[in-house]
Protein backbone atom coordinates (compact mmCIF):
# COMPACT_ATOMS: atom_id res chain seq x y z
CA UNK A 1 12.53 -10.49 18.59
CA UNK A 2 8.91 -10.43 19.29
CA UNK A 3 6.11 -8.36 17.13
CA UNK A 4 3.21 -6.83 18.95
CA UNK A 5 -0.07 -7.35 17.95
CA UNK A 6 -0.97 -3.63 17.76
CA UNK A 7 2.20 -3.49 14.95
CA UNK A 8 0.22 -0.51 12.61
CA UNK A 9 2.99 -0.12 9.45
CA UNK A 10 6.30 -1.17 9.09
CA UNK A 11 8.67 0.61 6.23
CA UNK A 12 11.95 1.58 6.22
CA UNK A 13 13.44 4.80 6.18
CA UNK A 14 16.64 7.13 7.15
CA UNK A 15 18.05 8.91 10.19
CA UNK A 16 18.39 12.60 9.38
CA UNK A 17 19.88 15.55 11.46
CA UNK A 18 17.85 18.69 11.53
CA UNK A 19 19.69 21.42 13.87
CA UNK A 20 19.31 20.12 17.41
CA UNK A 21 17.28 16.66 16.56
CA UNK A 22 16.92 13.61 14.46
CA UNK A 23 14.21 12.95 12.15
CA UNK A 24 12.53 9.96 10.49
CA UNK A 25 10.16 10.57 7.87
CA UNK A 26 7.03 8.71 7.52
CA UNK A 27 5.87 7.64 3.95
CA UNK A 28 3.04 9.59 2.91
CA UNK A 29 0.77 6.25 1.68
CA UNK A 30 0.82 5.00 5.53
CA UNK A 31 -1.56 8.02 6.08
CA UNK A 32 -3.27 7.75 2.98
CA UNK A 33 -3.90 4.21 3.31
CA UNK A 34 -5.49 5.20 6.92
CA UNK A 35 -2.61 3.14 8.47
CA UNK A 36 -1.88 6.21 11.19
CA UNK A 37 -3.11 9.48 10.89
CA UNK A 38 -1.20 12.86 10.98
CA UNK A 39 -1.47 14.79 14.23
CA UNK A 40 -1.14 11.67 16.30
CA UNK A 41 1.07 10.38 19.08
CA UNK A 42 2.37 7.03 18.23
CA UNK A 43 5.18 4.64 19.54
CA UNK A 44 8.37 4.29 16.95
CA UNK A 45 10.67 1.09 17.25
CA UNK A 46 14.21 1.19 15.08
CA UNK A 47 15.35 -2.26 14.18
CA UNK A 48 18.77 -2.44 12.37
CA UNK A 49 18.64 -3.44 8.97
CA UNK A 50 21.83 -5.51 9.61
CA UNK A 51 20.43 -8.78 10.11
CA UNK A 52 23.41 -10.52 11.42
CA UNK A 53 23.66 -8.04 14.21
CA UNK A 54 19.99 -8.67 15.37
CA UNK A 55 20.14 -12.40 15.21
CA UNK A 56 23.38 -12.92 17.15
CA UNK A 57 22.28 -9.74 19.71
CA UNK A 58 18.62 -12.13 19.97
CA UNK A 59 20.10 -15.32 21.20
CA UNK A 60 23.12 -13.80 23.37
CA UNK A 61 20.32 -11.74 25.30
CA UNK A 62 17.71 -13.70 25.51
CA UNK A 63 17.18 -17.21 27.67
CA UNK A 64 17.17 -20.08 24.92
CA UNK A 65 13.32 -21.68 24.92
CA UNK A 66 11.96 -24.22 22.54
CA UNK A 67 11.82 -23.37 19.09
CA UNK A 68 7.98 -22.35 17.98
CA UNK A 69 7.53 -21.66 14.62
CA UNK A 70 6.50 -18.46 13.91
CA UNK A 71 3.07 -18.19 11.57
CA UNK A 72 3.40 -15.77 8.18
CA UNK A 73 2.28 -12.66 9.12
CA UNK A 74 -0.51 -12.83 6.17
CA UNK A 75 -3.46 -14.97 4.77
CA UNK A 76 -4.47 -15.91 1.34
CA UNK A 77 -7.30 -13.06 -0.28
CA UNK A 78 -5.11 -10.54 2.24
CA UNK A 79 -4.46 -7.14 0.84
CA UNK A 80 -1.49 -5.25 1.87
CA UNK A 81 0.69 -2.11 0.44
CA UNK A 82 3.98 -3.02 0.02
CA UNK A 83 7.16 -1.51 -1.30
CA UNK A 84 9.87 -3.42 -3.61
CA UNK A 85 13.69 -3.62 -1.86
CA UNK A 86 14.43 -6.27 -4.08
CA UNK A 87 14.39 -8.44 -7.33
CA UNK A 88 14.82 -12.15 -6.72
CA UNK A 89 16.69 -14.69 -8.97
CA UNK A 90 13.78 -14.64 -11.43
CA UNK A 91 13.17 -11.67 -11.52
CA UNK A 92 10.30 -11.10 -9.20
CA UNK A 93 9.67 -8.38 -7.08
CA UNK A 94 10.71 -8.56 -3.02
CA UNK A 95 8.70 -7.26 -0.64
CA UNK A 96 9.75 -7.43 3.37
CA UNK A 97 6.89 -7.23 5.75
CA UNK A 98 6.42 -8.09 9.46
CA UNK A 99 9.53 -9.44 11.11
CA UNK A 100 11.22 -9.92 7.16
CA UNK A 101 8.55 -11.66 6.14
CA UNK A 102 9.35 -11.97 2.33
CA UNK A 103 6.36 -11.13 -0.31
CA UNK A 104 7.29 -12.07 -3.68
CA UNK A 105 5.19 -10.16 -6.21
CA UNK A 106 5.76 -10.93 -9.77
CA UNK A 107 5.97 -8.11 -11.95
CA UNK A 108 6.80 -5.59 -9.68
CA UNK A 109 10.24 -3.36 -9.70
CA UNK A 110 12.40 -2.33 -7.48
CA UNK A 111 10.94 1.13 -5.55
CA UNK A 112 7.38 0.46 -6.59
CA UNK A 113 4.95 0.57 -4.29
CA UNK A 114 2.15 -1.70 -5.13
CA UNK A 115 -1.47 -3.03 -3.38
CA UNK A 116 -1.07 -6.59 -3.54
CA UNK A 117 -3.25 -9.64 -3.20
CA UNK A 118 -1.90 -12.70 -1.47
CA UNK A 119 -2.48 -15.52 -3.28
CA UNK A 120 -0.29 -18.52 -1.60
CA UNK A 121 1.00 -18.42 1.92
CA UNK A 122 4.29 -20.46 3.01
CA UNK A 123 5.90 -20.71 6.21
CA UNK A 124 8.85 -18.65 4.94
CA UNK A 125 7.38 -16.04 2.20
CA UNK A 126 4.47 -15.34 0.54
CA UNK A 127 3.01 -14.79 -3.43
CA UNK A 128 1.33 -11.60 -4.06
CA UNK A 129 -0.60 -10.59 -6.99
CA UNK A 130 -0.51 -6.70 -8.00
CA UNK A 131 -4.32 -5.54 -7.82
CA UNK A 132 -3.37 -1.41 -7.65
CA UNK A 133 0.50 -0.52 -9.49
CA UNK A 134 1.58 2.76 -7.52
CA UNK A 135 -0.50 4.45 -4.22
């Protein structure tokens, strides 16, 4: 699956029914952070959260090309927001960014949503350090 450039925010969220239409709710610190801004018309992608079903759906539909790796979707001194999913094996926090990217913030806890600092970049995930605890 392929990212575009002009990617604002990514963050996960529910489906909900309201009468007649659905409804996705977007988190309040992706306006405050100046991310998007309220009153605006914006373009919304929904990407399943079952992994397995979007990496066998990818290579079934599209033509197989040389692999390229992908770069990480950050840089060292980069700040981001980020929101925990997930404690790792030793008990960092696990932050998913662009296309899963992983961020692993020590410190952190599961639902906290933190202003990080990167601090080391790998091809696979990256180390954040908490600079701001909740926004």
């Amino acid at each position: 699956m392929e990212i575009s450039e002009k990617l604002l925010c990514l963050f996960s969220t529910e489906v909900s029914e309201e009468e007649d239409r659905y409804v996705i709710e977007v988190p309040r610190q992706e306006v405050e952070t100046g991310d998007i801004d309220a009153g605006d018309v914006y373009r919304v992608a929904l990407i399943s959260r079952d992994e397995t079903t979007e990496e066998s759906s990818a290579s079934t539909s599209q033509p197989q090309t040389a692999p390229s790796e992908p770069q990480p979707p950050v840089d060292v001194n980069e700040t981001r927001y980020v929101e925990i999913e997930d404690i790792g094996k030793q008990g960092d926090g696990i932050a998913r960014v662009e296309r899963g990217y992983v961020i692993i913030v020590p410190g952190a806890d599961v639902g906290e949503r933190v202003k990080v600092e990167i601090t080391e970049v790998k091809s696979n995930f990256a180390v954040g350090e908490i600079i701001e605890d909740t926004f």
